[in-house]
C-alpha atoms as a PDB file:
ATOM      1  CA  UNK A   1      92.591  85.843 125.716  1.00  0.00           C
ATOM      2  CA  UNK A   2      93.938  88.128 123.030  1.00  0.00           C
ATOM      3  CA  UNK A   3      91.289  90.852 121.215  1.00  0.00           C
ATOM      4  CA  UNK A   4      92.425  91.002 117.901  1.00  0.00           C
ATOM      5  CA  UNK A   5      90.963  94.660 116.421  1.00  0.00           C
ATOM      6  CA  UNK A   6      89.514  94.003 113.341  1.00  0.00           C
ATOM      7  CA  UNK A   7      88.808  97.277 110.355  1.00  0.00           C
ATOM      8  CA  UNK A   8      85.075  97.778 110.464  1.00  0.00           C
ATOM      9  CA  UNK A   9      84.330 100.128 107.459  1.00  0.00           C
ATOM     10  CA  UNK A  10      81.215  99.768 105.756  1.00  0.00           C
ATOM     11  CA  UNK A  11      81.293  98.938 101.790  1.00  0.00           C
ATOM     12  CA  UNK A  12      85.192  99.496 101.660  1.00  0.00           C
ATOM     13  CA  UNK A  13      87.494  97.038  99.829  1.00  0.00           C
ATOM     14  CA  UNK A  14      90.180  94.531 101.806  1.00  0.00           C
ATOM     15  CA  UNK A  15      93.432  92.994 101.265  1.00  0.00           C
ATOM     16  CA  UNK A  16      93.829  89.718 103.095  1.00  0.00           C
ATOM     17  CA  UNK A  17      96.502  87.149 103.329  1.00  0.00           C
ATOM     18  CA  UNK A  18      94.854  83.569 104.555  1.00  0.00           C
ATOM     19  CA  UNK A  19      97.639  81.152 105.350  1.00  0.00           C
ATOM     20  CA  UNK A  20      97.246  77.174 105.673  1.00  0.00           C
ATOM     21  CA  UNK A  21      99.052  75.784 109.101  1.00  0.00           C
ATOM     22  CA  UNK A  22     101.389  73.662 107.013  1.00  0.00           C
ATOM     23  CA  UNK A  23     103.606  76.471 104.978  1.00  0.00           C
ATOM     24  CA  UNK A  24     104.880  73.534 103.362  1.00  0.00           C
ATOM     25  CA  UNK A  25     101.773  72.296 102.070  1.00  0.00           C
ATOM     26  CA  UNK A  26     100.527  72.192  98.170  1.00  0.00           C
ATOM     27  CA  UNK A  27      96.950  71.811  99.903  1.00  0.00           C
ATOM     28  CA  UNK A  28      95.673  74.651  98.455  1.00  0.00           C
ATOM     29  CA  UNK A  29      96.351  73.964  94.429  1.00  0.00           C
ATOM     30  CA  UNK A  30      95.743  69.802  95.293  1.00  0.00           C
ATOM     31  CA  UNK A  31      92.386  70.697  96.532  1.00  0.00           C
ATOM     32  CA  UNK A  32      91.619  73.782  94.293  1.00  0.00           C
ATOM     33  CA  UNK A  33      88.319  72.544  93.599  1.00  0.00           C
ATOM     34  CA  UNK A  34      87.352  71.869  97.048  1.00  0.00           C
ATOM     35  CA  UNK A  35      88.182  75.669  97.855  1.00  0.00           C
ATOM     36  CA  UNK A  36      86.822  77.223  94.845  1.00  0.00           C
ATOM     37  CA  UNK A  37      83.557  75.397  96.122  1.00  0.00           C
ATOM     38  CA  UNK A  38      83.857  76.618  99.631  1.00  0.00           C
ATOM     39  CA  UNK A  39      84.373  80.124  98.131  1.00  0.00           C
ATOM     40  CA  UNK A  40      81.535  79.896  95.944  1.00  0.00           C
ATOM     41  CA  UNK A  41      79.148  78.703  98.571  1.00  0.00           C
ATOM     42  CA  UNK A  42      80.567  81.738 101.013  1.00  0.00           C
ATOM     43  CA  UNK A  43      79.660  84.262  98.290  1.00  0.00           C
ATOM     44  CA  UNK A  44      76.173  83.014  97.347  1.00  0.00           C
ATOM     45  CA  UNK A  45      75.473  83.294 100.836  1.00  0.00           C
ATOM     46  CA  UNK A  46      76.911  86.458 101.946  1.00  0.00           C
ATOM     47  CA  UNK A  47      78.133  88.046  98.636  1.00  0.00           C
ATOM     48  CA  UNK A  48      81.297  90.095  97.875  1.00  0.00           C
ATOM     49  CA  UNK A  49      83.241  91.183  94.878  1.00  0.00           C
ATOM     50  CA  UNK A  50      86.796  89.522  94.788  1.00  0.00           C
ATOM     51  CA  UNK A  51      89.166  92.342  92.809  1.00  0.00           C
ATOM     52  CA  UNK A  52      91.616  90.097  92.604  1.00  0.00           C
ATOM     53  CA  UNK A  53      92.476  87.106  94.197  1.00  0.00           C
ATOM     54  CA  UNK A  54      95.630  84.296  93.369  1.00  0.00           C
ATOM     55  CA  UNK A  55      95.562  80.941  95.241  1.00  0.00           C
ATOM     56  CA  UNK A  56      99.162  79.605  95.990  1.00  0.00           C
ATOM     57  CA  UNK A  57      99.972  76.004  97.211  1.00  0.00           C
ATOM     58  CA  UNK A  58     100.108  76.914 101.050  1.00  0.00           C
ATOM     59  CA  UNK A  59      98.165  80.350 101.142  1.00  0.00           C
ATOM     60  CA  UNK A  60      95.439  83.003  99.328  1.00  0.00           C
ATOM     61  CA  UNK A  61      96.114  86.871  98.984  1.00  0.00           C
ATOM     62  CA  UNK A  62      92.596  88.586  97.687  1.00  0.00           C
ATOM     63  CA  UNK A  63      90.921  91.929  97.922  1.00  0.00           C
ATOM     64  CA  UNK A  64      87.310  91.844  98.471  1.00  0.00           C
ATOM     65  CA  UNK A  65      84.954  94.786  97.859  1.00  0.00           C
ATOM     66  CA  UNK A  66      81.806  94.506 100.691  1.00  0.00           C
ATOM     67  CA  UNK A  67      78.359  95.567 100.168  1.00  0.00           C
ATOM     68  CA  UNK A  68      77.307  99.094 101.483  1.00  0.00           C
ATOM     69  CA  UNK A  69      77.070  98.571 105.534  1.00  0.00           C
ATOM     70  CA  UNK A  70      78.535  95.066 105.673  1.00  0.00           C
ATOM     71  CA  UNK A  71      81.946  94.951 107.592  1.00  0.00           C
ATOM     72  CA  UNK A  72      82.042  91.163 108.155  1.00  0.00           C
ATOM     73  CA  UNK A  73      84.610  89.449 106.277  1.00  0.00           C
ATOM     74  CA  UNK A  74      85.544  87.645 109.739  1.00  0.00           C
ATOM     75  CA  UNK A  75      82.867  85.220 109.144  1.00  0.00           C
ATOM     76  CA  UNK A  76      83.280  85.107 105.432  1.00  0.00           C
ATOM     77  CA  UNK A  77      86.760  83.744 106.135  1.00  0.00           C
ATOM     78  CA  UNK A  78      85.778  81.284 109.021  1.00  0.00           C
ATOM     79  CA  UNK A  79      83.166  79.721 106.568  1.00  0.00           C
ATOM     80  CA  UNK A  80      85.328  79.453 103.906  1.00  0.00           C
ATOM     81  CA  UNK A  81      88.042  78.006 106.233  1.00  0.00           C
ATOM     82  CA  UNK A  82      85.581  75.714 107.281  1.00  0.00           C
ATOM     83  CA  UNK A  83      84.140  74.723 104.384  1.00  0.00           C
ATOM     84  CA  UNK A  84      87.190  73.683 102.137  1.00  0.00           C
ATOM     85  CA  UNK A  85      87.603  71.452 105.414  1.00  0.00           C
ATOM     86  CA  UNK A  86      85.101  69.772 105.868  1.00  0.00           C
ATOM     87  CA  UNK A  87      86.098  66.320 104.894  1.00  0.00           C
ATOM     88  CA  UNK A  88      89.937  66.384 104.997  1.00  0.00           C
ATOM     89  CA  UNK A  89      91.633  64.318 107.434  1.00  0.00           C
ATOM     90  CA  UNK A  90      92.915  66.266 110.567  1.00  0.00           C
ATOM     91  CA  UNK A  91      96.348  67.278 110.706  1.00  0.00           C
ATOM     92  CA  UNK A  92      98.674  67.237 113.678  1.00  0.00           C
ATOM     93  CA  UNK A  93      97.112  69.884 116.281  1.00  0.00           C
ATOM     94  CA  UNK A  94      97.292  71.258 119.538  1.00  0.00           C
ATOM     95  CA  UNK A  95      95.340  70.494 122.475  1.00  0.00           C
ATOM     96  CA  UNK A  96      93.582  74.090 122.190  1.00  0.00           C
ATOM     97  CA  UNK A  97      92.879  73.386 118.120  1.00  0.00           C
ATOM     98  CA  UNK A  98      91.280  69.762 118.930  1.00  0.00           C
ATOM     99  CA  UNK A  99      89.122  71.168 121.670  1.00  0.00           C
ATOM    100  CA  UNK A 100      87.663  74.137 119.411  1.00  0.00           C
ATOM    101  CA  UNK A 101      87.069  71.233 116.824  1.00  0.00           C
ATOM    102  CA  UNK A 102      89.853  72.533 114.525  1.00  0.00           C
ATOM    103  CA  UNK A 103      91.332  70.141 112.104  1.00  0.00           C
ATOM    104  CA  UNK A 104      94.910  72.286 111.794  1.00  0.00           C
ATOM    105  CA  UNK A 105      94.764  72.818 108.122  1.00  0.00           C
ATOM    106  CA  UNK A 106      94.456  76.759 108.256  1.00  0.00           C
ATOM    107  CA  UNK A 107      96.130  79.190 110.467  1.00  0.00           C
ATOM    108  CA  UNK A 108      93.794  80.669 112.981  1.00  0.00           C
ATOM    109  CA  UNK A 109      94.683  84.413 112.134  1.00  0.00           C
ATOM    110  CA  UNK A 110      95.028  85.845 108.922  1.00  0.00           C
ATOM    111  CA  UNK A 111      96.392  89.598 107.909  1.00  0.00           C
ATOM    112  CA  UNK A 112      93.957  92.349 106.516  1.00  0.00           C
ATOM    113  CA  UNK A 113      94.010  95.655 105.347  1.00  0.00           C
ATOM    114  CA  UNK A 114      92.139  98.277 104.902  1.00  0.00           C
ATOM    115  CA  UNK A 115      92.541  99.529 100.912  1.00  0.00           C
ATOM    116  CA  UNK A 116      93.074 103.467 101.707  1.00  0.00           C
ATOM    117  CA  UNK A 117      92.945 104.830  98.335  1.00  0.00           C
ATOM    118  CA  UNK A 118      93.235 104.082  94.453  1.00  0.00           C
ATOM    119  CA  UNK A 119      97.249 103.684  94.653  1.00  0.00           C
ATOM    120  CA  UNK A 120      96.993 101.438  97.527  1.00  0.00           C
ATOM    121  CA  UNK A 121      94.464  99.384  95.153  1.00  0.00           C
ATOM    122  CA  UNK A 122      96.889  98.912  92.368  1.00  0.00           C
ATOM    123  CA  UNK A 123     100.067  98.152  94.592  1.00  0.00           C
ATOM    124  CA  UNK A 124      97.749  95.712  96.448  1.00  0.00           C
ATOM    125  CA  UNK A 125      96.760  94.236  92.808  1.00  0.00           C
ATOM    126  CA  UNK A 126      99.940  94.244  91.088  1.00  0.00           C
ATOM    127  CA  UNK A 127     101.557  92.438  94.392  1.00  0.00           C
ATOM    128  CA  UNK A 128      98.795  89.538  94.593  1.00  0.00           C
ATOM    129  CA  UNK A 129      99.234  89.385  90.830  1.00  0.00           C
ATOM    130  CA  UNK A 130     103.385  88.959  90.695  1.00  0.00           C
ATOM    131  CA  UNK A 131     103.271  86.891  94.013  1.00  0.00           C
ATOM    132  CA  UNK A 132     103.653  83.020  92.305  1.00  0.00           C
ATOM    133  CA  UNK A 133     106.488  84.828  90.809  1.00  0.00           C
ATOM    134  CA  UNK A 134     108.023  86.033  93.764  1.00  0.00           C
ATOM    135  CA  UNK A 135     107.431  82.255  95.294  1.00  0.00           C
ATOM    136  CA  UNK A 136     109.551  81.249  92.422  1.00  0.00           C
ATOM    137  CA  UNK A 137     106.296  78.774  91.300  1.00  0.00           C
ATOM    138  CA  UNK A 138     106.839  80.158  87.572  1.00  0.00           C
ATOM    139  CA  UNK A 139     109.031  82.922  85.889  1.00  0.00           C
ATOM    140  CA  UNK A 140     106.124  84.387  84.171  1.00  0.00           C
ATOM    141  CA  UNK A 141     102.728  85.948  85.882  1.00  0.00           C
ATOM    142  CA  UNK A 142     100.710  84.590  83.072  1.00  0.00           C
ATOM    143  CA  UNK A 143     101.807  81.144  83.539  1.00  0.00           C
ATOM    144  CA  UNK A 144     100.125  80.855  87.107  1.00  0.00           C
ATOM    145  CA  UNK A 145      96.386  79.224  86.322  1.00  0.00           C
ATOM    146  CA  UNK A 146      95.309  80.446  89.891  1.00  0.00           C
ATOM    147  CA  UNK A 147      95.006  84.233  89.637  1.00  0.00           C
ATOM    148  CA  UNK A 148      92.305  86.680  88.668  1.00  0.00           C
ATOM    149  CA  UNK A 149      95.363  88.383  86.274  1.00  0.00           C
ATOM    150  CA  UNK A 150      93.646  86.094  83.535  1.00  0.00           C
ATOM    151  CA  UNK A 151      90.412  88.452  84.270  1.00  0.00           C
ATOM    152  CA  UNK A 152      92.397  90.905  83.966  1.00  0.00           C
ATOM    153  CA  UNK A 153      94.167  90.060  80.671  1.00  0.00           C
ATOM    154  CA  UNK A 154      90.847  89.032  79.068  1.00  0.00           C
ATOM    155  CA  UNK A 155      89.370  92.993  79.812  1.00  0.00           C
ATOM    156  CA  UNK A 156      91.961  94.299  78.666  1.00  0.00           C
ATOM    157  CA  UNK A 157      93.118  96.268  82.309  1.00  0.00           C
ATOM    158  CA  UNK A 158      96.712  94.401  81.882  1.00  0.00           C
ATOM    159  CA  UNK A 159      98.996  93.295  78.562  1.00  0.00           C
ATOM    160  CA  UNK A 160      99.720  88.849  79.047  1.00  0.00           C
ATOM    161  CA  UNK A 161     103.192  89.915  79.454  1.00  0.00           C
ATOM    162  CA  UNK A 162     102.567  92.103  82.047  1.00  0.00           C
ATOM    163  CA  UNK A 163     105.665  91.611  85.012  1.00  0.00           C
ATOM    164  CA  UNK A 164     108.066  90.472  83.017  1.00  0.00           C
ATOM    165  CA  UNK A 165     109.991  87.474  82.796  1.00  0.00           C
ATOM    166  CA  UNK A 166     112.378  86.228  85.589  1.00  0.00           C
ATOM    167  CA  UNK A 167     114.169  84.254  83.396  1.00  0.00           C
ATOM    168  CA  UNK A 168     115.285  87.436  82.223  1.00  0.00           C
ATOM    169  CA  UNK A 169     116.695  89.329  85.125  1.00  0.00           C
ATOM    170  CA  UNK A 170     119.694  88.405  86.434  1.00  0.00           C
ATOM    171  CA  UNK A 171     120.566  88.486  90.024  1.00  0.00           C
ATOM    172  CA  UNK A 172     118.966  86.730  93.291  1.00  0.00           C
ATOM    173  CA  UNK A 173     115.919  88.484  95.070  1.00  0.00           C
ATOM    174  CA  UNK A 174     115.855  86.457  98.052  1.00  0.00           C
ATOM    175  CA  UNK A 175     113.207  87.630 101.301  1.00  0.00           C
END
């Protein structure tokens, strides 16, 4: 079996990716109660600060800050993986998934990294902010309902027209 090395720095802040199995999926938005719950639950429990977060149909990008001496966001993730769920029907899974109990909603890995400095912050920020633009789910960043940029808008750290309009830009930016 694989051993997946995982950042272990005490009280430092984390950019993650956490994708559902289905990349076709609106799971995530359908159900956005159901994972702001599991979320909620996770952070009573074993609390965090989320510097910015946006939930997208079929995945989440956040950054978490940990308490001082607390590397493990592992288990944050598993519980609220399992937690949002708990109660769905199973999807179509592997032999492997259905004998670790898995229902096949969420991919079993998910990407993190390590925020190095202040810069990395802010590109880290300003990316998980613009991404339901770059998925093409609205032209605007302000007209996703799923993103801490409304936080961010209401403290006055970013203008409501911050990113533009892709109406406005011609050309194709296809990835």
């Amino acid at each position: 079996m694989s051993q997946y090395r995982r950042a272990k720095i005490n009280g430092s802040s984390f950019f993650f990716t956490v994708v559902l199995a289905d990349r076709s999926s609106n799971l995530l938005v359908d159900q956005i109660d159901r994972l702001r719950q599991a979320y909620r639950v996770v952070w009573e429990r074993r609390p965090f600060k989320t510097i910015a977060i946006c939930i997208l149909p079929d995945h989440v990008h956040a950054i978490w800050a940990l308490p001082e001496g607390d590397t493990d966001f592992s288990t944050r993730w598993g519980l609220i993986k399992s937690g949002f769920s708990r109660g769905l029907e199973a999807r179509p899974r592997s032999e492997s998934k259905i004998a670790k109990r898995e229902k096949g909603v969420w991919q079993r890995r998910y990407w993190e990294h390590a925020i190095r400095d202040e810069g990395d912050l802010e590109r880290h920020i300003d990316y998980i902010h613009f991404n339901p633009v770059k998925h093409r789910h609205v032209t605007r960043v302000v007209d996703w309902p799923h993103s801490s940029f409304h936080r961010y808008v209401e403290r006055g750290e970013l203008p409501a027209d911050w990113g533009g309009d892709t109406k406005e830009i011609p050309g194709s930016f296809g990835e």
